[in-house]
Protein backbone atom coordinates (compact mmCIF):
# COMPACT_ATOMS: atom_id res chain seq x y z
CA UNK A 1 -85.78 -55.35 118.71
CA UNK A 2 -83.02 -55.81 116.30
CA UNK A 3 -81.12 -52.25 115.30
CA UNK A 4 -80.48 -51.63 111.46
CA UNK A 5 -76.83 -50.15 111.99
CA UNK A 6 -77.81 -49.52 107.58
CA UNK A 7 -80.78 -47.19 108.46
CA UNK A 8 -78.79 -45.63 111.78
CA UNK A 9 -76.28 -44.55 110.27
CA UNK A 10 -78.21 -43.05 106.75
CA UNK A 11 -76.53 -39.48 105.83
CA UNK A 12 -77.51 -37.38 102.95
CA UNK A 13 -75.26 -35.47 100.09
CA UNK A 14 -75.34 -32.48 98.26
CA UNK A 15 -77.12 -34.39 95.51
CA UNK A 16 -79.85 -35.68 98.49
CA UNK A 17 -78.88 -39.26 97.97
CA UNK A 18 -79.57 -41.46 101.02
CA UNK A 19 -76.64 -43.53 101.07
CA UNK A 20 -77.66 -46.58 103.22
CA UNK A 21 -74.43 -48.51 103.99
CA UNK A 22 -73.13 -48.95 107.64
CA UNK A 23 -69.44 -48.57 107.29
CA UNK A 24 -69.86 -45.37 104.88
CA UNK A 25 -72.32 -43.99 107.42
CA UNK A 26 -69.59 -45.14 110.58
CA UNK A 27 -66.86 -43.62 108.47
CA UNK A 28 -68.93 -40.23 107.72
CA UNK A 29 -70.19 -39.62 111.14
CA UNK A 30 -67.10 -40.89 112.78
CA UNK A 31 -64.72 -38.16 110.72
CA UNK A 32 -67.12 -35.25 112.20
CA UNK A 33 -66.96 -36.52 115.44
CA UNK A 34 -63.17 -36.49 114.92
CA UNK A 35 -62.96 -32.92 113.19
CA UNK A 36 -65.17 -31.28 115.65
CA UNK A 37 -63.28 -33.12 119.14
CA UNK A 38 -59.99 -32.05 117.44
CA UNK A 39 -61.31 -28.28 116.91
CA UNK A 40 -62.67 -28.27 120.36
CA UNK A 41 -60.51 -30.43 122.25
CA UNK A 42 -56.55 -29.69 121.03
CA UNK A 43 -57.24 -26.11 119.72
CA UNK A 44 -59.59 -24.18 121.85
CA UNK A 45 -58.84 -26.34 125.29
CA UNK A 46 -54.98 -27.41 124.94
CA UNK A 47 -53.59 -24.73 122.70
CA UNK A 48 -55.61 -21.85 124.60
CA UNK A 49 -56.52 -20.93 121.27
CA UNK A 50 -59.55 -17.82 122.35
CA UNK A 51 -56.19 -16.07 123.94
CA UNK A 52 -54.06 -16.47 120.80
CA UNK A 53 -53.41 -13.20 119.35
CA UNK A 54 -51.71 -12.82 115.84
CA UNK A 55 -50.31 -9.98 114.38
CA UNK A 56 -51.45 -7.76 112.49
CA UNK A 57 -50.05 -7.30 108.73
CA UNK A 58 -51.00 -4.88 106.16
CA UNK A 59 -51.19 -1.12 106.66
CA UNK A 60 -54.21 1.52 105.83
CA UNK A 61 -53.65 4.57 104.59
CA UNK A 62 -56.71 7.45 105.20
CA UNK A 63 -56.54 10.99 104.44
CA UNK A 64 -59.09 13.68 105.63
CA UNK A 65 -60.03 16.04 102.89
CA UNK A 66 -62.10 19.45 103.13
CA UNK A 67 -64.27 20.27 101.03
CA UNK A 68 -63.79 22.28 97.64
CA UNK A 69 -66.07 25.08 98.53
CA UNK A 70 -67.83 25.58 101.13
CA UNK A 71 -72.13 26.68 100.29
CA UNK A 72 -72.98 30.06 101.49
CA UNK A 73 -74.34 30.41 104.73
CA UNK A 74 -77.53 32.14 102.69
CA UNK A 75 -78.26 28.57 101.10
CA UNK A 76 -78.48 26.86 104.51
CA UNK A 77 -81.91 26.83 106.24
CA UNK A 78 -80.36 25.14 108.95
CA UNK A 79 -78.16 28.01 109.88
CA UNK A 80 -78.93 31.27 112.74
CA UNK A 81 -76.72 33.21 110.70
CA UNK A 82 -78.95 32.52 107.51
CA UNK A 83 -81.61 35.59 106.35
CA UNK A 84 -83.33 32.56 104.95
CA UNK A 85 -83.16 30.54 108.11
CA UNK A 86 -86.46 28.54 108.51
CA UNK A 87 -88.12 28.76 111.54
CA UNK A 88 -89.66 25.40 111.62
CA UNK A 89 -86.48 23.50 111.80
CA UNK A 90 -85.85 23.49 116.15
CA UNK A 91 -83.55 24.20 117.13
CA UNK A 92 -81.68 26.74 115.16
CA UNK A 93 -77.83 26.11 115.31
CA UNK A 94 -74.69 28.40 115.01
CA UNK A 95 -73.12 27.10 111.07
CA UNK A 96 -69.27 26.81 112.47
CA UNK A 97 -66.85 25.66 109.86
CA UNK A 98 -64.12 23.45 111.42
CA UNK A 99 -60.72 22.34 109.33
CA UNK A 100 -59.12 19.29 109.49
CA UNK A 101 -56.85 20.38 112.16
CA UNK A 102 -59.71 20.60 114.32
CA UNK A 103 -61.61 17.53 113.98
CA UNK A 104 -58.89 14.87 113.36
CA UNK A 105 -56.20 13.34 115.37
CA UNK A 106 -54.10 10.89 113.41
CA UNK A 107 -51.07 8.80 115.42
CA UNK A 108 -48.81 6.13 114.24
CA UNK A 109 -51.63 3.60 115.47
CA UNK A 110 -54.81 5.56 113.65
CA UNK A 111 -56.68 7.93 112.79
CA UNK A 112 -59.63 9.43 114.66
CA UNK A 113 -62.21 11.60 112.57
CA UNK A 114 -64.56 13.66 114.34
CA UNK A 115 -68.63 13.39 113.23
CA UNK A 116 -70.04 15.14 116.58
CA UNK A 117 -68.88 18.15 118.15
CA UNK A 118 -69.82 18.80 122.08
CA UNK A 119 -70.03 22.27 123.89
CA UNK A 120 -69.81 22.03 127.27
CA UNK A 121 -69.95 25.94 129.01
CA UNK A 122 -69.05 25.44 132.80
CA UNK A 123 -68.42 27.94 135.40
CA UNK A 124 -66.05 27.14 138.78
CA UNK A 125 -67.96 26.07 141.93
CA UNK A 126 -66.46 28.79 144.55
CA UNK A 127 -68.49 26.73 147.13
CA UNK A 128 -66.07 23.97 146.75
CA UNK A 129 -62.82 24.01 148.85
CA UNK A 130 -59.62 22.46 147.21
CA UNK A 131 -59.45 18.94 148.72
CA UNK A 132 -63.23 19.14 148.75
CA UNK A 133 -63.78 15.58 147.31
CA UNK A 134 -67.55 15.32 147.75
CA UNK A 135 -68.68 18.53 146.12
CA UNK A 136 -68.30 18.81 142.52
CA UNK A 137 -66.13 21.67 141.23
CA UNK A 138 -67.47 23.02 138.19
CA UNK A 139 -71.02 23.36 137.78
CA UNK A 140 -72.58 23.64 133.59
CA UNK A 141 -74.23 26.37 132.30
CA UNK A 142 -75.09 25.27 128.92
CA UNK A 143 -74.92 21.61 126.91
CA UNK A 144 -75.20 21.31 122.75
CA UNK A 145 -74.45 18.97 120.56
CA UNK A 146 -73.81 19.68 116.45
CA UNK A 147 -73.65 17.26 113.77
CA UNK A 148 -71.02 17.50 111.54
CA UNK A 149 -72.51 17.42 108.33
């Protein structure tokens, strides 16, 4: 069986036309072969390239801003201090109003913004002897977790 190197090497365009020549189809496939060995060979394998790390240029400025007013705790089903708190709604959490100083911590590096707040109520395990490393010292009374709105 003879081989057609013209109908091998057959590659399509963005204009679908079947080009059926065997040194334009050598040349096409042979420059992909080429691109991808290069990509693959010199710059992941030689050049360690997935342990390059460039740095980074550019800065980002964000600012944390409170809002104008604050609704009245009357207007806020959601609320325990609400009179028009609605029952339905489980469970029924404390409205707590926190400022920025409280929910964001901002460094050179970033800035770190708050949208869950965790209580954690513990009391002191008196069971528990100082260099007691098996027994765990503090034991939780009480676990919630608010949305920040």
């Amino acid at each position: 069986m003879v081989c057609d190197l013209d109908s091998l090497c057959t590659y399509t365009t963005e204009k679908r036309v079947v080009v059926r020549h065997k040194w334009a189809g050598l040349l096409y496939y042979s420059c992909i072969i080429a691109v991808v060995t290069y990509v693959v060979v010199v710059q992941i394998v030689h050049n360690r390239g997935y342990l390059a790390f460039q740095a980074l240029s550019g800065t980002v400025r964000a600012t944390y801003l409170p809002p104008r007013s604050y609704a009245p705790i009357d207007s806020l089903d959601y609320c325990k201090q609400s009179s028009n708190a609605n029952q339905s709604l489980l469970p029924l959490l404390p409205c707590v109003t926190w400022d920025a100083s409280l929910t964001t911590q901002s460094s050179a590096d970033g800035l770190l913004v708050g949208t869950r707040i965790t209580r954690n109520l513990q009391r002191r395990n008196l069971s528990c002897h100082e260099l007691d490393y098996g027994c765990s010292p503090w034991c939780a009374l009480k676990h919630t977790v608010w949305p920040l709105p």
